[in-house]
C-alpha atoms as a PDB file:
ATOM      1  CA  UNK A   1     116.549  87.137  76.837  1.00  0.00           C
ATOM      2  CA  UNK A   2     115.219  86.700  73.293  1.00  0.00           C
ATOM      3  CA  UNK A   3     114.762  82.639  72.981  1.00  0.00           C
ATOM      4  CA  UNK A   4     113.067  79.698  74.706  1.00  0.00           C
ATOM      5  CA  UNK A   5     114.468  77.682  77.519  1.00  0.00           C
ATOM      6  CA  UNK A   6     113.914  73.752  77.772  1.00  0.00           C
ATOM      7  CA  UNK A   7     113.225  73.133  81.284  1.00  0.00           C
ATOM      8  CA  UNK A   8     111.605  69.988  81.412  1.00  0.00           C
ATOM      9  CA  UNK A   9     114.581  68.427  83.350  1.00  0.00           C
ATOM     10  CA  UNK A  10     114.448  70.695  85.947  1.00  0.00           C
ATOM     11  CA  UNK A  11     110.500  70.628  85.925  1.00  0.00           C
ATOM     12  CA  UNK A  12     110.669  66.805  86.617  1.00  0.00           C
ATOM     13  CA  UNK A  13     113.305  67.631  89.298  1.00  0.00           C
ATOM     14  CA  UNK A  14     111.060  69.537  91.434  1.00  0.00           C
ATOM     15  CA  UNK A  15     107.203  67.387  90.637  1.00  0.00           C
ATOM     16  CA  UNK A  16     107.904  65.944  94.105  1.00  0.00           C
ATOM     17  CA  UNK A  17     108.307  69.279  96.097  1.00  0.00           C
ATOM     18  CA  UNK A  18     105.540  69.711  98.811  1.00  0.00           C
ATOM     19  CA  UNK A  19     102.828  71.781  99.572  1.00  0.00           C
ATOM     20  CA  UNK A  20     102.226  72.537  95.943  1.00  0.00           C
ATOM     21  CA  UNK A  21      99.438  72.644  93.474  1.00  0.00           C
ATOM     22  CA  UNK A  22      99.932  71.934  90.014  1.00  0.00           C
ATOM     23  CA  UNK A  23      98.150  72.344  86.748  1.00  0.00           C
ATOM     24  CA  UNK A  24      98.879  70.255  83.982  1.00  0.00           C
ATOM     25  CA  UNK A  25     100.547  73.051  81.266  1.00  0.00           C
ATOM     26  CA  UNK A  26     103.396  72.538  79.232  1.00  0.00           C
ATOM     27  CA  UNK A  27     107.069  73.552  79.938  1.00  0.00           C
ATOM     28  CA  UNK A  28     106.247  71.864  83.441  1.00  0.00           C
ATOM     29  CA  UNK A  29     103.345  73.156  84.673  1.00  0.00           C
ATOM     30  CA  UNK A  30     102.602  76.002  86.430  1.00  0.00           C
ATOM     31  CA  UNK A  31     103.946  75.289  90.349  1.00  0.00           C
ATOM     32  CA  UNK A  32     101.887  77.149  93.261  1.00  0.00           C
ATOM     33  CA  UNK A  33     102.255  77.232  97.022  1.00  0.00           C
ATOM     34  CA  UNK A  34     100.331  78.985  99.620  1.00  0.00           C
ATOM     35  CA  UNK A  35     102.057  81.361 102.526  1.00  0.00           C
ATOM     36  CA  UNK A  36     102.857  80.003 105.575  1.00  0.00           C
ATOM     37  CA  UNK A  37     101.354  82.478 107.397  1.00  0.00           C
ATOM     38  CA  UNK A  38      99.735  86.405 106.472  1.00  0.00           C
ATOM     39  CA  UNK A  39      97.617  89.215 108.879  1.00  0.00           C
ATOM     40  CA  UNK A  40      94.171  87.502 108.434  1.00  0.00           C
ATOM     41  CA  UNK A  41      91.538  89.256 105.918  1.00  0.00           C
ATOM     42  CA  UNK A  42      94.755  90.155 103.784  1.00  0.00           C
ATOM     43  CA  UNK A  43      95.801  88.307 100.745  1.00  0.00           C
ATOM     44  CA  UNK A  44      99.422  87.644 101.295  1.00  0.00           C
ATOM     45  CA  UNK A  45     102.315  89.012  99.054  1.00  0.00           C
ATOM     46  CA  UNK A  46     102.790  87.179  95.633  1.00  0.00           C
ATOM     47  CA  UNK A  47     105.650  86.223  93.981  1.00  0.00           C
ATOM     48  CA  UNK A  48     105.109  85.122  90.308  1.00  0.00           C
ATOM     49  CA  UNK A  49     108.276  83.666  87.989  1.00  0.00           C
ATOM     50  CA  UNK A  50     109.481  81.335  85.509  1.00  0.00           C
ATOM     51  CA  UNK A  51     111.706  78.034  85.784  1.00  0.00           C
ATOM     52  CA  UNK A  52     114.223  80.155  87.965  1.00  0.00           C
ATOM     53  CA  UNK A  53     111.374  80.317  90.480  1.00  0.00           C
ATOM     54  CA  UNK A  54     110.925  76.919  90.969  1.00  0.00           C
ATOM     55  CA  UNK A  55     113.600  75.284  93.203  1.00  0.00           C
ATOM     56  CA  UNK A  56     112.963  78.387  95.904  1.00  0.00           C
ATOM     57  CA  UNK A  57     109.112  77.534  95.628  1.00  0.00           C
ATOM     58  CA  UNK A  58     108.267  76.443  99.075  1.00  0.00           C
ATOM     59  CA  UNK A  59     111.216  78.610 100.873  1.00  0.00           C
ATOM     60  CA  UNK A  60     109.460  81.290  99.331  1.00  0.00           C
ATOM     61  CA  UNK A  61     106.223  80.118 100.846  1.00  0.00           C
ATOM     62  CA  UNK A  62     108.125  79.354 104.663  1.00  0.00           C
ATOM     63  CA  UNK A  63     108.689  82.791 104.321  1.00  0.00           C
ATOM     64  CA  UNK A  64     105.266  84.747 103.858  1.00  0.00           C
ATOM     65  CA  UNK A  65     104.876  84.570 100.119  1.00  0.00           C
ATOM     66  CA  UNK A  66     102.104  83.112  97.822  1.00  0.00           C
ATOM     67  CA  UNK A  67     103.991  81.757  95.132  1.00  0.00           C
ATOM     68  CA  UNK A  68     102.978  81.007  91.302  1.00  0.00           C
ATOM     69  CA  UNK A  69     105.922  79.826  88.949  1.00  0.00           C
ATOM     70  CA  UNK A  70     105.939  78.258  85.425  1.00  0.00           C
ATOM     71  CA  UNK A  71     108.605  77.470  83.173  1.00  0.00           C
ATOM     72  CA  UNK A  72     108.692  79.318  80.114  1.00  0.00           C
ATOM     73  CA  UNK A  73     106.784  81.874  81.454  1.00  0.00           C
ATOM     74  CA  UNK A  74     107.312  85.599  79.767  1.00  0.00           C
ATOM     75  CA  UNK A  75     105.782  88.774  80.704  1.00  0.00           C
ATOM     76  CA  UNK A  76     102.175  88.530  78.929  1.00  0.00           C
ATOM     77  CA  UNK A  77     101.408  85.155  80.980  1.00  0.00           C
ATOM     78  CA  UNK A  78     101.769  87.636  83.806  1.00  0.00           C
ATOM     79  CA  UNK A  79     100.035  89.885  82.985  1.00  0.00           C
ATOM     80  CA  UNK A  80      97.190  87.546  82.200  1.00  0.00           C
ATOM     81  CA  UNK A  81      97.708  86.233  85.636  1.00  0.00           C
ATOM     82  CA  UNK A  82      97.634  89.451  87.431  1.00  0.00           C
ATOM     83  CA  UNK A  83      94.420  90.448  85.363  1.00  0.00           C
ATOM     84  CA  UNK A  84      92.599  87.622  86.679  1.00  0.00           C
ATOM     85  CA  UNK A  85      92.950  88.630  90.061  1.00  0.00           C
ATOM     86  CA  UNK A  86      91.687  91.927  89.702  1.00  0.00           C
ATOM     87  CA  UNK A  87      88.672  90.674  88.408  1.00  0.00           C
ATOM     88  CA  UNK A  88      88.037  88.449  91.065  1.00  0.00           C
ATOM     89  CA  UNK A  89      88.970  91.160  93.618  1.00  0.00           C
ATOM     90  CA  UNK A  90      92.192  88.972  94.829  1.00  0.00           C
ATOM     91  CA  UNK A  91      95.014  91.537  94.256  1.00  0.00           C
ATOM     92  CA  UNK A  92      97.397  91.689  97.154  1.00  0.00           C
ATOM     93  CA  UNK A  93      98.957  94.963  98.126  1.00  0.00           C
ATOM     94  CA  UNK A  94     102.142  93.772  96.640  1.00  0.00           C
ATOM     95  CA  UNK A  95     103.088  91.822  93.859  1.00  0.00           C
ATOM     96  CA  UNK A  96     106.865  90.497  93.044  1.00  0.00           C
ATOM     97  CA  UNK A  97     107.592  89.638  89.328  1.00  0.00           C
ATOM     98  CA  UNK A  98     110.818  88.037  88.192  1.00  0.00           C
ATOM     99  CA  UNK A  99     111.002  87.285  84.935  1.00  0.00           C
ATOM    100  CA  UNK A 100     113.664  87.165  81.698  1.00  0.00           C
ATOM    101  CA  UNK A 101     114.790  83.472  81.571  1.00  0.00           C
ATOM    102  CA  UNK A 102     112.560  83.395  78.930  1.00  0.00           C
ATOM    103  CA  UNK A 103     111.089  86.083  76.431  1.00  0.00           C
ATOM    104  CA  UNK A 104     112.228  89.614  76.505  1.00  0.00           C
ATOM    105  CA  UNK A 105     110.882  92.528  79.415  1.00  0.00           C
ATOM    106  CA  UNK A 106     109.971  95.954  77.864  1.00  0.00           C
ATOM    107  CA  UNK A 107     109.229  99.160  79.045  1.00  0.00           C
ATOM    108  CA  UNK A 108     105.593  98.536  77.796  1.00  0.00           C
ATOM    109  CA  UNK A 109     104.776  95.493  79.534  1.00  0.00           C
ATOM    110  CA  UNK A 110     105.830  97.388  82.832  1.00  0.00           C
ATOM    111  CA  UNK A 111     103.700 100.168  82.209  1.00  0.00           C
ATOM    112  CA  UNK A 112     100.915  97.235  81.618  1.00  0.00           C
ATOM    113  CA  UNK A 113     101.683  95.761  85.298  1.00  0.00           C
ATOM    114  CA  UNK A 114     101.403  98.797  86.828  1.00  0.00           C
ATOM    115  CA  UNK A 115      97.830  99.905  85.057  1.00  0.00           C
ATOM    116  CA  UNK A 116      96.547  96.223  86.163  1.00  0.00           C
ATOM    117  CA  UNK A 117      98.114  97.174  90.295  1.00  0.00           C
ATOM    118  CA  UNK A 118      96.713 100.638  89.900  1.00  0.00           C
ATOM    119  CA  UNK A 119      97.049 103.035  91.896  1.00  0.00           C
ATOM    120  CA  UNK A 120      97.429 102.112  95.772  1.00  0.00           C
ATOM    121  CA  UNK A 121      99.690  98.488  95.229  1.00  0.00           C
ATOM    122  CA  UNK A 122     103.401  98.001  94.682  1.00  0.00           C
ATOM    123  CA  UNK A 123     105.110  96.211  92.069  1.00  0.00           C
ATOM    124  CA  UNK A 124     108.473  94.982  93.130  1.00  0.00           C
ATOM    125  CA  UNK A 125     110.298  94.031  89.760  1.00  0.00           C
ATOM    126  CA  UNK A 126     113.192  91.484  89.897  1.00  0.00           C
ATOM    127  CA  UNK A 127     115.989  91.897  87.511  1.00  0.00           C
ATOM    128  CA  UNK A 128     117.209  89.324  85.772  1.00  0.00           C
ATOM    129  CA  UNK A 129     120.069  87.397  84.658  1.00  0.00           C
ATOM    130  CA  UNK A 130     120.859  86.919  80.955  1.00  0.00           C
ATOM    131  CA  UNK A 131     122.029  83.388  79.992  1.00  0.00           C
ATOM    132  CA  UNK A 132     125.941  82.731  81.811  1.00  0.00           C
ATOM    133  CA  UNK A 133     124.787  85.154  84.073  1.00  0.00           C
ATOM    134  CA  UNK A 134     125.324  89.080  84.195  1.00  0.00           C
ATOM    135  CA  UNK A 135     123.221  91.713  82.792  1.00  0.00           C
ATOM    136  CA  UNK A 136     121.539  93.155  79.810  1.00  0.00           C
ATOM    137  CA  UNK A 137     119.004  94.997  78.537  1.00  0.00           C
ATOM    138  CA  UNK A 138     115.600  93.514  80.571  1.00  0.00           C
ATOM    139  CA  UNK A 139     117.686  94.062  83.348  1.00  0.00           C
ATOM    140  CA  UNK A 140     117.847  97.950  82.195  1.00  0.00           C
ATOM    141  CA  UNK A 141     114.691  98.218  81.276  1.00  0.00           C
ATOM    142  CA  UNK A 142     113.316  96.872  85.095  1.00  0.00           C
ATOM    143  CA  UNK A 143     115.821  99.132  86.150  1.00  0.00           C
ATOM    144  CA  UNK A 144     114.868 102.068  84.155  1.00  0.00           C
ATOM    145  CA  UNK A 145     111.278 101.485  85.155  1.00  0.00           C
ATOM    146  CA  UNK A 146     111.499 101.293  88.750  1.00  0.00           C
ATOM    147  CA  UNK A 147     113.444 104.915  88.785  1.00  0.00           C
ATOM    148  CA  UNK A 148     110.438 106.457  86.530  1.00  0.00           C
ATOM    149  CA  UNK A 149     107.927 104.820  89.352  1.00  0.00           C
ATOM    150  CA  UNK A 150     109.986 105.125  92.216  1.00  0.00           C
ATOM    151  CA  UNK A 151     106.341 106.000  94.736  1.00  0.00           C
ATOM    152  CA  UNK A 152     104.797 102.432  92.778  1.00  0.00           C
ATOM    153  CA  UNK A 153     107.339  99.974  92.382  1.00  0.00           C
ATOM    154  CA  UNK A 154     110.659  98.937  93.856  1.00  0.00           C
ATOM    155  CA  UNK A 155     113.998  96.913  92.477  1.00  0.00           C
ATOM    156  CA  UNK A 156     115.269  93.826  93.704  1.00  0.00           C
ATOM    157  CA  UNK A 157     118.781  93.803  91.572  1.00  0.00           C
ATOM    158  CA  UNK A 158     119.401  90.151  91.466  1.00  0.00           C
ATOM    159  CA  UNK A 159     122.350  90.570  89.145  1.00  0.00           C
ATOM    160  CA  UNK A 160     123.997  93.062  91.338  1.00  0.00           C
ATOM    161  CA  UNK A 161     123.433  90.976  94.346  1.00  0.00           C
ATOM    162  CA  UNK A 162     124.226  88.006  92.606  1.00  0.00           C
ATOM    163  CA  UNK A 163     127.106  88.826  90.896  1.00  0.00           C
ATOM    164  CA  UNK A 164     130.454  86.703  91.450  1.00  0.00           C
ATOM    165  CA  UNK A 165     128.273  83.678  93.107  1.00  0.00           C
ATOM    166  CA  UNK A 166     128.484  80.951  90.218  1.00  0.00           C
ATOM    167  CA  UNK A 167     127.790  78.221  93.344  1.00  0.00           C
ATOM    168  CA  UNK A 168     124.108  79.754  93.414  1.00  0.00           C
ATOM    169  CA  UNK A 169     123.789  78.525  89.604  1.00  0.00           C
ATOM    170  CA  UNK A 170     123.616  76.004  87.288  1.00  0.00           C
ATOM    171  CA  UNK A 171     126.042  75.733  84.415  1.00  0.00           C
ATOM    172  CA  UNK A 172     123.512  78.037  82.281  1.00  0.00           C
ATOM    173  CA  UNK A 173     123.880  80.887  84.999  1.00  0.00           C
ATOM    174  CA  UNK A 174     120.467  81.290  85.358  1.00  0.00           C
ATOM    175  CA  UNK A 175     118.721  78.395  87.486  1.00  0.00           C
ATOM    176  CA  UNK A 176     119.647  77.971  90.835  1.00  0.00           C
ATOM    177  CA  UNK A 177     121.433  75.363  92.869  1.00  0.00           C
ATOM    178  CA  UNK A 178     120.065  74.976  96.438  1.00  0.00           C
ATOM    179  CA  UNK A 179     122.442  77.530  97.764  1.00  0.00           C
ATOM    180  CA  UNK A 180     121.282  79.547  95.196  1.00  0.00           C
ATOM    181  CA  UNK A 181     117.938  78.554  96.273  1.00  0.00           C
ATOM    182  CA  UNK A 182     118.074  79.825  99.769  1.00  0.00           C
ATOM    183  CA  UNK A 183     120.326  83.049  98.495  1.00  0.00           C
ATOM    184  CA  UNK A 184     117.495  84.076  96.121  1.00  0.00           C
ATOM    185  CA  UNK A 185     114.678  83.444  98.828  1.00  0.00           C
ATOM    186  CA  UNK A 186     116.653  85.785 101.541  1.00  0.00           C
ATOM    187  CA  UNK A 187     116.728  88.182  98.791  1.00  0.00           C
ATOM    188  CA  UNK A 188     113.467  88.404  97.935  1.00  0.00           C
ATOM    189  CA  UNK A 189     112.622  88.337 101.236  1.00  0.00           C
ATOM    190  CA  UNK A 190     113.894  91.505 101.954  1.00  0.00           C
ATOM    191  CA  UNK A 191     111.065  93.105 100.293  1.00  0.00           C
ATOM    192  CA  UNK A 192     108.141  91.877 102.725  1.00  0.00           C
ATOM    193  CA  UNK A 193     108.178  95.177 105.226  1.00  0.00           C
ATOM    194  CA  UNK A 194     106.390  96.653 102.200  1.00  0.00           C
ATOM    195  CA  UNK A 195     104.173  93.651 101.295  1.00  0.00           C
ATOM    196  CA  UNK A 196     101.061  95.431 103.179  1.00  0.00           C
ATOM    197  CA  UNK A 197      99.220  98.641 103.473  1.00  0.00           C
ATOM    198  CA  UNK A 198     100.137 101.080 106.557  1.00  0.00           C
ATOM    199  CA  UNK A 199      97.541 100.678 109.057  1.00  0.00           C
ATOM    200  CA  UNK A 200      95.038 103.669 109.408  1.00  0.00           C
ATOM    201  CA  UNK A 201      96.081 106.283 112.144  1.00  0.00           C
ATOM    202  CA  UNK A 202      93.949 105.611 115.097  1.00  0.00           C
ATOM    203  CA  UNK A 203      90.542 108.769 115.450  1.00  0.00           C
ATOM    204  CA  UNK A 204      91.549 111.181 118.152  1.00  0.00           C
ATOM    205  CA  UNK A 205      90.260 110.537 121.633  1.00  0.00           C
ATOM    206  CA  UNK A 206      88.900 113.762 123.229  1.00  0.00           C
ATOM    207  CA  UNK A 207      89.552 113.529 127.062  1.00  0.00           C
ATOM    208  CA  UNK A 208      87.616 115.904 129.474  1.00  0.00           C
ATOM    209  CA  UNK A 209      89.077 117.580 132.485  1.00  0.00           C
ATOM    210  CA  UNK A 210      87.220 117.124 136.064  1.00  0.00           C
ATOM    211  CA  UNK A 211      86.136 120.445 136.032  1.00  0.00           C
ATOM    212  CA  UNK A 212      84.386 120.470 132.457  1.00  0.00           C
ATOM    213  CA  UNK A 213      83.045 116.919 133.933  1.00  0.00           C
ATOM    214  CA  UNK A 214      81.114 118.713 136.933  1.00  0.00           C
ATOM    215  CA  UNK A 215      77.553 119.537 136.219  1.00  0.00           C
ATOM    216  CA  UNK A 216      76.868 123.724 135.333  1.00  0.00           C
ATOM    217  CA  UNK A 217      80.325 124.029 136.335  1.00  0.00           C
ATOM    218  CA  UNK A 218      82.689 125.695 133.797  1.00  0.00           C
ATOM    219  CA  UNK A 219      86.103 124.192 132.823  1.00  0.00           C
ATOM    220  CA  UNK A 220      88.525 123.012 130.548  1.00  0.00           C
ATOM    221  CA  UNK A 221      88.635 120.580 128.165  1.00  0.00           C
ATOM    222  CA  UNK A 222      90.993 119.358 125.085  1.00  0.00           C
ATOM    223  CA  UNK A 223      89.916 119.628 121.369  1.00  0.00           C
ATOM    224  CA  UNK A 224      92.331 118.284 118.660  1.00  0.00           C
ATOM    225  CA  UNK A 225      93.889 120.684 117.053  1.00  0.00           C
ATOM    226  CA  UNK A 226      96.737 120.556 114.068  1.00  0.00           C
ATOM    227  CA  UNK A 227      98.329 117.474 113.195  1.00  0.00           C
ATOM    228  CA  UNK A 228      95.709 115.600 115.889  1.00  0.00           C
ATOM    229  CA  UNK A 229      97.524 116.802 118.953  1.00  0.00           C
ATOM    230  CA  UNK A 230      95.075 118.031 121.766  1.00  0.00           C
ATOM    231  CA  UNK A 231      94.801 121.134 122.655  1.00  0.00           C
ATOM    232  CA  UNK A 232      92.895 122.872 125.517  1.00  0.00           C
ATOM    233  CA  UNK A 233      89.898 125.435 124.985  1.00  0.00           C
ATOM    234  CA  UNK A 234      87.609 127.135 126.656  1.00  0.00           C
ATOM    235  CA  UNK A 235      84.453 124.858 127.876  1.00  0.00           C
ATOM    236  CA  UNK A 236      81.531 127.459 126.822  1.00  0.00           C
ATOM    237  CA  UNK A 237      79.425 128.505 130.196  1.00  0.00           C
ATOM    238  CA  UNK A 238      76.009 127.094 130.867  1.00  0.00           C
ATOM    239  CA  UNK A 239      73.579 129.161 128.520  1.00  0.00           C
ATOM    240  CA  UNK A 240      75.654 130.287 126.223  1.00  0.00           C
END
């Protein structure tokens, strides 16, 4: 979407939600909220959008994510955003954009978020609606993107899943009611299994038999062998 939303109405309509910060920008202010709960030591998933975001804000947050929304947002303020957490060493493993209400998404800009996340985090890219709903072409190019990446990112297709739902909007198509609300945070939530790193495989534990465990006395004992599985060799005899 090529032009600039006025959301100030709907900014005003959510300055009393809880458990948010705010900073004093325009188009509303940029809207945070803190997870509810993440493993500790790990920064929890983060969710960044526009004025779409905002109503969802804190169901968002009741659900695991870290949440950063701003109305007119478009792609570079992202990107800024994302940059500043790599330098202070505060990327999460997993990083949701959904953005297109205003501005346009291009193949470049992608390519951008995924340099800033490289090479070990996930992008999960949103697609979104154009205005009355339906798709076009930032939708294509998130799509497009996420097939070309397919081992860094993964699609959340909002106007698939949305499609033929007008109670989840407003009249503009695009900013949600609080059905919608609740329908978009379910969505989204659907992508938390991937919003940490696999835990390390656990070392190998090397287990003796009783007779390798006798003093001077020959026996058996299990070594790892391919893949980590034990397998049983020879205990060497004393001297040797």
């Amino acid at each position: 979407m090529r032009w600039p939303w006025a959301v100030a109405g709907l900014a005003a309509a959510v300055v009393a939600l809880p458990g948010a910060s705010r900073a004093t920008f325009g188009c509303g202010g940029v809207h945070t909220a803190r997870a509810a709960h993440h493993p500790r030591r790990l920064p929890a998933p983060l969710a960044i959008g526009d004025s779409t975001m905002l109503l969802a804000l804190d169901q968002l947050a009741a659900r695991g994510y870290d949440v950063n929304a701003h109305g007119c947002r478009q792609f570079p303020e992202a990107l800024a955003l994302v940059g500043s957490l790599r330098r202070a060493g505060r990327l999460p493993h997993m990083m949701v954009i959904a953005l297109g209400a205003d501005g346009s998404i291009g193949h470049r800009q992608i390519g951008r978020a995924l340099g800033l996340l490289c090479c070990t985090r996930l992008l999960v890219l949103v697609t979104p609606r154009e205005l009355g709903g339906g798709s076009g072409t930032d939708a294509a190019a998130v799509r497009e993107e996420v097939a070309r990446h397919p081992g860094r990112t993964r699609l959340l297709d909002w106007v698939a899943y949305s499609r033929g739902h007008g109670d989840w909007f407003q009249p503009d198509g695009l900013h949600l009611t609080s059905t919608g609300a609740s329908a978009f945070t379910g969505f989204l939530a659907r992508a938390l299994p991937w919003a940490y790193p696999p835990a390390a495989p656990s070392p190998p534990v090397l287990r003796f038999t009783a007779g390798a465990a006798r003093r001077g006395a020959p026996g058996r004992r299990l070594t790892t062998g391919a893949g980590g599985r034990a397998a049983p060799s020879r205990a060497p005899a004393p001297g040797n």
